[in-house]
Protein backbone atom coordinates (compact mmCIF):
# COMPACT_ATOMS: atom_id res chain seq x y z
CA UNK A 1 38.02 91.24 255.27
CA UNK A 2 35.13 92.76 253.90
CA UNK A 3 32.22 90.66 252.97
CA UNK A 4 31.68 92.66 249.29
CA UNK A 5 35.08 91.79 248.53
CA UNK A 6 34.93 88.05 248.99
CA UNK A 7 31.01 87.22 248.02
CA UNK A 8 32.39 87.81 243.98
CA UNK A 9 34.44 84.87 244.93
CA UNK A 10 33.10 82.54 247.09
CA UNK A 11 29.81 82.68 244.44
CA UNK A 12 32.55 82.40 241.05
CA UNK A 13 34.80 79.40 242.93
CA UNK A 14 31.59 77.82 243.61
CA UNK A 15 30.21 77.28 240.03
CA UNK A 16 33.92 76.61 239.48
CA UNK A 17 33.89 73.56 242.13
CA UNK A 18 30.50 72.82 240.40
CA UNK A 19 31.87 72.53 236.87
CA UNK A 20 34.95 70.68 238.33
CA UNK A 21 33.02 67.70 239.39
CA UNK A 22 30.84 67.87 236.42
CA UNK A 23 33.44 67.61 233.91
CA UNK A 24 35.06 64.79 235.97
CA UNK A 25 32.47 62.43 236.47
CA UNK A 26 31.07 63.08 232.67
CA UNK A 27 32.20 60.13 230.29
CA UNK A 28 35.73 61.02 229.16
CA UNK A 29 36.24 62.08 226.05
CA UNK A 30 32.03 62.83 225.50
CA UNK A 31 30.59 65.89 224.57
CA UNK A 32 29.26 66.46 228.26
CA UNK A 33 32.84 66.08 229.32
CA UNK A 34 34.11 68.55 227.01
CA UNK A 35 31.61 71.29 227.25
CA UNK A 36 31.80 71.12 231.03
CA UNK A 37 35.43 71.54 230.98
CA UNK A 38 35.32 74.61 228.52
CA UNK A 39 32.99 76.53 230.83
CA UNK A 40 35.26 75.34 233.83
CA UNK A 41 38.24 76.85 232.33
CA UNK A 42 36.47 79.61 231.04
CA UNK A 43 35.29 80.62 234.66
CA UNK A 44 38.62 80.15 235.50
CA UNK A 45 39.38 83.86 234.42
CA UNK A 46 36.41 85.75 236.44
CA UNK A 47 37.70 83.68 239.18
CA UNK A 48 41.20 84.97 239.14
CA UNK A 49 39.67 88.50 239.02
CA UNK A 50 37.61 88.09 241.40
CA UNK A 51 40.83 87.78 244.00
CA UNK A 52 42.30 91.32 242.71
CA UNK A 53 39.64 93.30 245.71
CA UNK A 54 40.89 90.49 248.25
CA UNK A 55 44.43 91.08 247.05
CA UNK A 56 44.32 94.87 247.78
CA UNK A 57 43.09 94.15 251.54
CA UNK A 58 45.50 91.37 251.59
CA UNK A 59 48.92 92.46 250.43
CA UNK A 60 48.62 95.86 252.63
CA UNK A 61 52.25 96.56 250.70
CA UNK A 62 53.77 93.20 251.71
CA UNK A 63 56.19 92.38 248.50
CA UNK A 64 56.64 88.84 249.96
CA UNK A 65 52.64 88.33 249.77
CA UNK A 66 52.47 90.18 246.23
CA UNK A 67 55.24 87.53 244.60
CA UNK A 68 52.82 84.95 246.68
CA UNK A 69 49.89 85.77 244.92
CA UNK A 70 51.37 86.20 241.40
CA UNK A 71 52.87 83.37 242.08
CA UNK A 72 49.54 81.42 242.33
CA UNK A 73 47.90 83.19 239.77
CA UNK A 74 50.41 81.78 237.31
CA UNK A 75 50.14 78.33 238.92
CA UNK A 76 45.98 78.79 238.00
CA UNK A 77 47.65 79.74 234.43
CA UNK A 78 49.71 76.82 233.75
CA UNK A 79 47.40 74.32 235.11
CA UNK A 80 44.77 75.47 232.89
CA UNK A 81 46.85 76.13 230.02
CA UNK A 82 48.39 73.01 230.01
CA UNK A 83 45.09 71.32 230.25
CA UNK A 84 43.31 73.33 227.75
CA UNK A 85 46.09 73.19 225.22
CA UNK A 86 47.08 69.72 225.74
CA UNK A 87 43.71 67.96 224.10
CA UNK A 88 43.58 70.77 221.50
CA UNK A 89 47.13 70.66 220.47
CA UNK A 90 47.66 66.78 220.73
CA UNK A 91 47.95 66.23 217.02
CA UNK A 92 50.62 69.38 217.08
CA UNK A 93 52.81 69.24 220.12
CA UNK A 94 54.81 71.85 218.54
CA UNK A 95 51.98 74.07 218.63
CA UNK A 96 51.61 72.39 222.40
CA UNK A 97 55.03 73.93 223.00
CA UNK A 98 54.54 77.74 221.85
CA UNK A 99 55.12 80.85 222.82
CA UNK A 100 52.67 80.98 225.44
CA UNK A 101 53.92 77.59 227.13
CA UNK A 102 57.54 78.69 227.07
CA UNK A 103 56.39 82.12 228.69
CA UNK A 104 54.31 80.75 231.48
CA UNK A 105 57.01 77.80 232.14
CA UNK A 106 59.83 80.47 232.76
CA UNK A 107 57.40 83.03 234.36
CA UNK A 108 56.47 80.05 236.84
CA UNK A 109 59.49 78.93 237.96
CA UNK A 110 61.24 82.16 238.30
CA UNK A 111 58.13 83.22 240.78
CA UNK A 112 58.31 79.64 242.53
CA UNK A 113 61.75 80.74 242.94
CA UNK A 114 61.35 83.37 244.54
CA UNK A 115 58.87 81.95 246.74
CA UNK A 116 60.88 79.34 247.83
CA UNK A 117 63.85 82.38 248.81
CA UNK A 118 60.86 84.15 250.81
CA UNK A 119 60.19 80.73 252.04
CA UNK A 120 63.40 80.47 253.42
CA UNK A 121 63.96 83.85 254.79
CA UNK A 122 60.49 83.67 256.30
CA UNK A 123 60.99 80.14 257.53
CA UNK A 124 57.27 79.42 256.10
CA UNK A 125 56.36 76.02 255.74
CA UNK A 126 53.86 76.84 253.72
CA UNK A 127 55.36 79.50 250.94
CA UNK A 128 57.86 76.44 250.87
CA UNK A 129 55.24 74.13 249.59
CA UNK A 130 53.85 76.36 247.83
CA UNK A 131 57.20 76.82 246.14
CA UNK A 132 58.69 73.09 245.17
CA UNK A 133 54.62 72.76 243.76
CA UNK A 134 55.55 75.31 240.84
CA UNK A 135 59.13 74.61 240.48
CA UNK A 136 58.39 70.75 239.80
CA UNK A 137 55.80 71.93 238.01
CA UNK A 138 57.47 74.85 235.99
CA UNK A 139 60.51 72.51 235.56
CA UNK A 140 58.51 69.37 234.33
CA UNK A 141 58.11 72.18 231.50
CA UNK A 142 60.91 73.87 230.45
CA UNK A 143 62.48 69.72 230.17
CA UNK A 144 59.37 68.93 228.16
CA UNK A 145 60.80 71.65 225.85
CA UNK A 146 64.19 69.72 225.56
CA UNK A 147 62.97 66.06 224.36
CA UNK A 148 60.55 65.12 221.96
CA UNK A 149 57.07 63.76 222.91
CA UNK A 150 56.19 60.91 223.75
CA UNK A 151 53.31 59.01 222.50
CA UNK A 152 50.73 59.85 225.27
CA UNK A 153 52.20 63.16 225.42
CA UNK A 154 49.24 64.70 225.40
CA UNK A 155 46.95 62.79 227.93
CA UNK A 156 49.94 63.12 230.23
CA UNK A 157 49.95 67.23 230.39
CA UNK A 158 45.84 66.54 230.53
CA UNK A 159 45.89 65.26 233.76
CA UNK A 160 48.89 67.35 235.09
CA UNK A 161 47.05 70.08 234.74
CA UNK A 162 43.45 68.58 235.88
CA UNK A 163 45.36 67.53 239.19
CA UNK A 164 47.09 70.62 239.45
CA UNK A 165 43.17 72.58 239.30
CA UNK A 166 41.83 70.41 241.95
CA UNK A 167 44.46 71.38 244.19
CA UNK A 168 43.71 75.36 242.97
CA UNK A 169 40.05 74.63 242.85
CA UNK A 170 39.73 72.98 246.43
CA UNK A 171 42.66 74.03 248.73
CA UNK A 172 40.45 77.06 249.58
CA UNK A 173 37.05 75.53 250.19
CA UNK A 174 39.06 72.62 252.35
CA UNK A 175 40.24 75.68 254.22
CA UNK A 176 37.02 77.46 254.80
CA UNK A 177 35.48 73.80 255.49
CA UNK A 178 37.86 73.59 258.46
CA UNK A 179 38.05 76.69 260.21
CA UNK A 180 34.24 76.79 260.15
CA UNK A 181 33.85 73.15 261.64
CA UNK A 182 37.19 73.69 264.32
CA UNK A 183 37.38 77.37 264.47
CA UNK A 184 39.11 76.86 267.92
CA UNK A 185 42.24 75.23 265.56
CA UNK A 186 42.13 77.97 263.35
CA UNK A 187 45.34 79.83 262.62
CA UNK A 188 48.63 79.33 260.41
CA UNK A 189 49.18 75.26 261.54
CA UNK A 190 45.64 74.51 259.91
CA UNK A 191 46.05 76.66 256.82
CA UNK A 192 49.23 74.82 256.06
CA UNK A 193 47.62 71.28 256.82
CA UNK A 194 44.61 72.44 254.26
CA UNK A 195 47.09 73.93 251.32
CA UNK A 196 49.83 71.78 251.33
CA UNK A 197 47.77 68.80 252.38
CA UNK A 198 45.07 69.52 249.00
CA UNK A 199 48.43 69.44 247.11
CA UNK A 200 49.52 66.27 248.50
CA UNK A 201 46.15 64.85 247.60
CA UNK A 202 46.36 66.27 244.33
CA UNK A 203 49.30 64.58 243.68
CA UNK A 204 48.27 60.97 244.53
CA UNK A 205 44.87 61.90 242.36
CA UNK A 206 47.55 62.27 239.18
CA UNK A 207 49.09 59.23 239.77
CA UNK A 208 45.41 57.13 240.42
CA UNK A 209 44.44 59.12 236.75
CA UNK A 210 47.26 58.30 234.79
CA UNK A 211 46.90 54.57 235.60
CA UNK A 212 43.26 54.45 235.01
CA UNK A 213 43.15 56.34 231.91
CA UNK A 214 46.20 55.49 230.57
CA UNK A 215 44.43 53.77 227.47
CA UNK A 216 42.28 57.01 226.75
CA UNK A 217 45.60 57.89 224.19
CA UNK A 218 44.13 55.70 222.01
CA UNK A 219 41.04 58.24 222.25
CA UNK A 220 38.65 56.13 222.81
CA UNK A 221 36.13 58.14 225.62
CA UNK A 222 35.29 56.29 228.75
CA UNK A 223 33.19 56.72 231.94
CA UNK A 224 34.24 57.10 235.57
CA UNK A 225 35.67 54.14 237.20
CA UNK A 226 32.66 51.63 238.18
CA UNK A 227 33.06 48.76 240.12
CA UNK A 228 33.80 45.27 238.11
CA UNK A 229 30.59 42.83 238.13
CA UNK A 230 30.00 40.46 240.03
């Protein structure tokens, strides 16, 4: 692949992965912690265009790799909508729940979907991964649409969609991490250990976040977790 049409990138994903970490380890809640987590999800965008070059060079006319990478693109969508939204809409979670929301929740899980069909055809671990990510996700969703909110609502899409970024924010640099340090193992086995294994981590991150910030919907901000004194 070119190097002109990755450098855009690899030099966007990185202040992206810088902001990340930033706006994680800032107190929660703080002004630090919110301004880094603006320009994180406002880098999100040149990021996203940043892969249409790599997509012409990758797709080559492949459909199945087209609904793969509009697939992920709305994945980067509802992770940072849900996110975004979430903290500015939690005195209004029908506002939470608008138009946009409803759109991206169908849009994703029609797309993971179809993934998961091209998964199946393909017999692709991976695109199968890939696939129940967005239609737990996408689903979680369209059945928040059907019950009201609960009372930490809002802290709860926070860090869905925080752990759903780090997994769109690091599976690639894992992956790059790897095949330069064991490029003798590089191939389709280790790209599938990196993705689905940065989602798997992803997911045990949510769980660690929602029981040590579980108090934060009181909205009280707090730091990072510190170990207890002695």
């Amino acid at each position: 692949m070119p190097t002109l049409n990755v450098a855009p990138h690899v030099i966007v994903g990185s202040l992206v992965l810088v902001f990340f970490w930033r706006t994680i380890l800032a107190v929660k809640g703080g002004a630090v912690h919110r301004r880094n987590g603006r320009r994180y999800l406002l880098f999100l965008l040149p990021l996203l265009l940043s892969v249409v070059p790599i997509s012409l060079t990758y797709v080559n006319g492949d459909p199945a790799r087209l609904v793969q990478l509009v697939y992920l693109s709305l994945v980067v969508a509802a992770a940072g909508w849900t996110a975004w939204r979430a903290v500015r809409d939690r005195d209004d979670p029908a506002r939470f729940r608008g138009p946009v929301f409803r759109a991206i929740a169908v849009a994703l899980t029609a797309a993971a979907l179809a993934l998961f069909a091209i998964g199946i055809v393909e017999r692709s671990v991976l695109s199968l991964g890939f696939a129940i990510m967005g239609i737990v996700y996408g689903g979680a969703m369209i059945g928040h649409l059907g019950r009201p909110p609960a009372q930490d609502w809002w802290l709860s899409w926070h860090l869905n969609g925080v752990s759903l970024l780090f997994a769109a924010t690091h599976a690639s640099f894992l992956g790059l991490t790897l095949r330069t340090l064991f490029p003798e193992q590089a191939g389709e086995t280790m790209h599938a250990f990196s993705q689905l294994g940065t989602i798997a981590f992803a997911w045990g991150l949510r769980q660690w976040l929602g029981w040590r910030y579980a108090h934060l919907a009181g909205g009280a901000p707090v730091g990072p977790a510190r170990p207890a004194a002695a």
